[in-house]
C-alpha atoms as a PDB file:
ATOM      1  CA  UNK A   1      83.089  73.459 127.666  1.00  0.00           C
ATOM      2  CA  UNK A   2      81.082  73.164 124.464  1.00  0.00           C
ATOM      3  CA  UNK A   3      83.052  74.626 121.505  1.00  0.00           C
ATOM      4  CA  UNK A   4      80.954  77.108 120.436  1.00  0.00           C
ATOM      5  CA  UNK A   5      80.574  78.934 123.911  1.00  0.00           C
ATOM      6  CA  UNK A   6      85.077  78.995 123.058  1.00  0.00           C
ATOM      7  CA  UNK A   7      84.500  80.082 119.873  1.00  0.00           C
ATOM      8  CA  UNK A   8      81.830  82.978 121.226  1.00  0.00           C
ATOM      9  CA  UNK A   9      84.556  83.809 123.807  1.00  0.00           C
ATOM     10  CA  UNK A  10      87.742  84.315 121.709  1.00  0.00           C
ATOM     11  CA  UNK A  11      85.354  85.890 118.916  1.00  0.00           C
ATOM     12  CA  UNK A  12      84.494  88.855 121.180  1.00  0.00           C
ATOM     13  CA  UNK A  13      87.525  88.933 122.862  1.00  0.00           C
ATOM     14  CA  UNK A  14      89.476  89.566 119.665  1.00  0.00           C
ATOM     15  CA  UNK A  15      86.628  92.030 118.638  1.00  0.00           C
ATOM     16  CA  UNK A  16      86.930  93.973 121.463  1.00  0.00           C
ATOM     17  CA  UNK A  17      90.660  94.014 120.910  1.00  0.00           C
ATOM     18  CA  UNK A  18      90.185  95.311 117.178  1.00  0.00           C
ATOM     19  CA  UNK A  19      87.279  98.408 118.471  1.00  0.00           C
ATOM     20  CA  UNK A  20      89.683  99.428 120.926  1.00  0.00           C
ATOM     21  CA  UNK A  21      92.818  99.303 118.367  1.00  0.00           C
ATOM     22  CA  UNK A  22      90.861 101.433 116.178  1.00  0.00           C
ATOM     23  CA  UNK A  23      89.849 103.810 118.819  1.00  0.00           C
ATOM     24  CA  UNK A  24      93.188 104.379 120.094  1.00  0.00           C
ATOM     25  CA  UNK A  25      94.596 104.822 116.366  1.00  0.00           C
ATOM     26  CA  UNK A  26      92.087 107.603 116.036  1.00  0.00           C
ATOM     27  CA  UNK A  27      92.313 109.070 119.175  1.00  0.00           C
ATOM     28  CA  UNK A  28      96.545 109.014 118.427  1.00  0.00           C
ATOM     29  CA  UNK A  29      95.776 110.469 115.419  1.00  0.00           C
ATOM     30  CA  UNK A  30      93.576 113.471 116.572  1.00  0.00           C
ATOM     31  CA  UNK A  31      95.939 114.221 119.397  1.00  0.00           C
ATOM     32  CA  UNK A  32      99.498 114.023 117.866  1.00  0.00           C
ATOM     33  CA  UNK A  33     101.420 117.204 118.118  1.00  0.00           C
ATOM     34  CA  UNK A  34     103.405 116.057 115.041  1.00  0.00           C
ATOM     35  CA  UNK A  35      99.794 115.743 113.150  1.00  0.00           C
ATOM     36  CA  UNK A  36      98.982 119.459 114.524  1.00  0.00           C
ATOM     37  CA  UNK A  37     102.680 120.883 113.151  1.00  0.00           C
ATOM     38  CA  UNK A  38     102.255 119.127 109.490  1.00  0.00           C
ATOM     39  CA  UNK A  39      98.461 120.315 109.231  1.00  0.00           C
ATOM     40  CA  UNK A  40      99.322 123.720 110.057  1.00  0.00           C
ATOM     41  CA  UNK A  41     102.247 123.612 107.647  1.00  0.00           C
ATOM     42  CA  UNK A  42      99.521 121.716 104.977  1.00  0.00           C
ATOM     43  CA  UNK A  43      97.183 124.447 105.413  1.00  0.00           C
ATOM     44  CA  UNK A  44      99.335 127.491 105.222  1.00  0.00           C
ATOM     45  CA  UNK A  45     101.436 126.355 101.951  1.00  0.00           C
ATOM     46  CA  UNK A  46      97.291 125.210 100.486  1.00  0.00           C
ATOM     47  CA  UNK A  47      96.227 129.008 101.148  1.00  0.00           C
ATOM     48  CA  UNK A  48      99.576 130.637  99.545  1.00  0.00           C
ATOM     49  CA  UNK A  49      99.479 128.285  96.384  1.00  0.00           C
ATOM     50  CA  UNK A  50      95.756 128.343  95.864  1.00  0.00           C
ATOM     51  CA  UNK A  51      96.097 132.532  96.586  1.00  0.00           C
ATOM     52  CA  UNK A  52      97.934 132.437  94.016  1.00  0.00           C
ATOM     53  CA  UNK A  53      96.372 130.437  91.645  1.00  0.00           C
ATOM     54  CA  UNK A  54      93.109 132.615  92.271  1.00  0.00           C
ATOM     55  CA  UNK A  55      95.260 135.691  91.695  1.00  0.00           C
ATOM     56  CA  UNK A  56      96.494 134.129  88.264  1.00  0.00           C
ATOM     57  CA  UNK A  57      93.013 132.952  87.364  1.00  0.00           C
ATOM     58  CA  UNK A  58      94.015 130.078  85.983  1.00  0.00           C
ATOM     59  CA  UNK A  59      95.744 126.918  86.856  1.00  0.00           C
ATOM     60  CA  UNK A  60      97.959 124.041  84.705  1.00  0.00           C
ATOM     61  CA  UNK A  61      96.519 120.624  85.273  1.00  0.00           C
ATOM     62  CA  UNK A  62      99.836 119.038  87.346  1.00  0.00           C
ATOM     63  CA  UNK A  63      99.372 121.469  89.520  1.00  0.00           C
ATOM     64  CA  UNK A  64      96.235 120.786  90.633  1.00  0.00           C
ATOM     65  CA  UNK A  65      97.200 117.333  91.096  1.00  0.00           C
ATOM     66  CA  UNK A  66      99.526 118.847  93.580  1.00  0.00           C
ATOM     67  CA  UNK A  67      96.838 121.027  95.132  1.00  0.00           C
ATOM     68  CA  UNK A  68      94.151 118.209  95.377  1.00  0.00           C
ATOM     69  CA  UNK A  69      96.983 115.768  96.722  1.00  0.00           C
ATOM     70  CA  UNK A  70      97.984 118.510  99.769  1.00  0.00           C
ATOM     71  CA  UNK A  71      94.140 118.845 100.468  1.00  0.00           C
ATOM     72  CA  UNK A  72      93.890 115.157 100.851  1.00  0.00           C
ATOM     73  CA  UNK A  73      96.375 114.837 103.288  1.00  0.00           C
ATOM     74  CA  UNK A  74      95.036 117.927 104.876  1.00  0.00           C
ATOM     75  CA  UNK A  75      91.763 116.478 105.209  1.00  0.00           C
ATOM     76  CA  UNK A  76      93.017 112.918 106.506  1.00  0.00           C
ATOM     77  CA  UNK A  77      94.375 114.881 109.098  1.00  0.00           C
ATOM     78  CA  UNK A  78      91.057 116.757 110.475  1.00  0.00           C
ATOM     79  CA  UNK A  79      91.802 120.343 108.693  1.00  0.00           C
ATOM     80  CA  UNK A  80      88.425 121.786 106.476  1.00  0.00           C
ATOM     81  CA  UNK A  81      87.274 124.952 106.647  1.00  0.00           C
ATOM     82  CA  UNK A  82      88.406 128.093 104.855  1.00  0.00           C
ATOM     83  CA  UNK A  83      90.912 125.751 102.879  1.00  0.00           C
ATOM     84  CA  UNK A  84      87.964 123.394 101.288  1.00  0.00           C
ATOM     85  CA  UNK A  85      86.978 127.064 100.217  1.00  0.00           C
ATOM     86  CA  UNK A  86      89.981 127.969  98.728  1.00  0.00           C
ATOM     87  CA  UNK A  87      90.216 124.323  96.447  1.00  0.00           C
ATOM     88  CA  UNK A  88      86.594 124.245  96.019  1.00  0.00           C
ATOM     89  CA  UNK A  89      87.470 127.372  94.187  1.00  0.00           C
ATOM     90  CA  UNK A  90      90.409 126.577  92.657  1.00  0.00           C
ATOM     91  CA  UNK A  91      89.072 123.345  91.032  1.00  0.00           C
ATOM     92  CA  UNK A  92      86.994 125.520  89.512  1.00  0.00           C
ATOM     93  CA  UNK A  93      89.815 127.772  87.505  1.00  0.00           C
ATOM     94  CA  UNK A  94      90.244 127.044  83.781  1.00  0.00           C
ATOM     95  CA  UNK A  95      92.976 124.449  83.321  1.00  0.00           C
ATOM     96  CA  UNK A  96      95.782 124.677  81.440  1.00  0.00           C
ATOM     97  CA  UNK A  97      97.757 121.695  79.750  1.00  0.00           C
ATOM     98  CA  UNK A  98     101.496 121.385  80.031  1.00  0.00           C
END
């Protein structure tokens, strides 16, 4: 067997290998009850701090780390929606420094 019909096997063996690792990761990821629970706990504490911060009208500048960090993961894990509403208007506040 020439070497480059081996080399054309393992190479799309092993690609095929990586595609469907990657698939199943996502599909894992998209499916998880545990992913559900902390995206529903993600999105309700992002719509009672950012409430707040709306109510306030204002916002310090760690804590928007803290509210940009939370939509991140929130995000990562499939949630958008009314929350990206709530940050995208948060982000907007004027900022305080601590």
């Amino acid at each position: 067997m020439p070497p480059e019909v081996l080399i054309a096997i393992i190479g799309s063996s092993a690609l095929f290998s990586f595609i469907q690792f990657i698939i199943t990761r996502i599909d894992n990821k998209r499916n998880n009850p545990l992913n559900d629970a902390v995206k529903a706990l993600l999105r309700d504490r992002l719509i009672h701090i950012c409430s707040g911060y709306l109510r306030n009208g204002e916002i310090r500048v760690n804590d928007l780390d803290t509210v940009i960090s939370l939509y991140t993961s929130y995000k990562e894990l499939g949630g958008n929606g009314f929350v990206t509403e709530l940050v995208d208007q948060v982000t907007e506040l004027p900022k305080i420094h601590n």
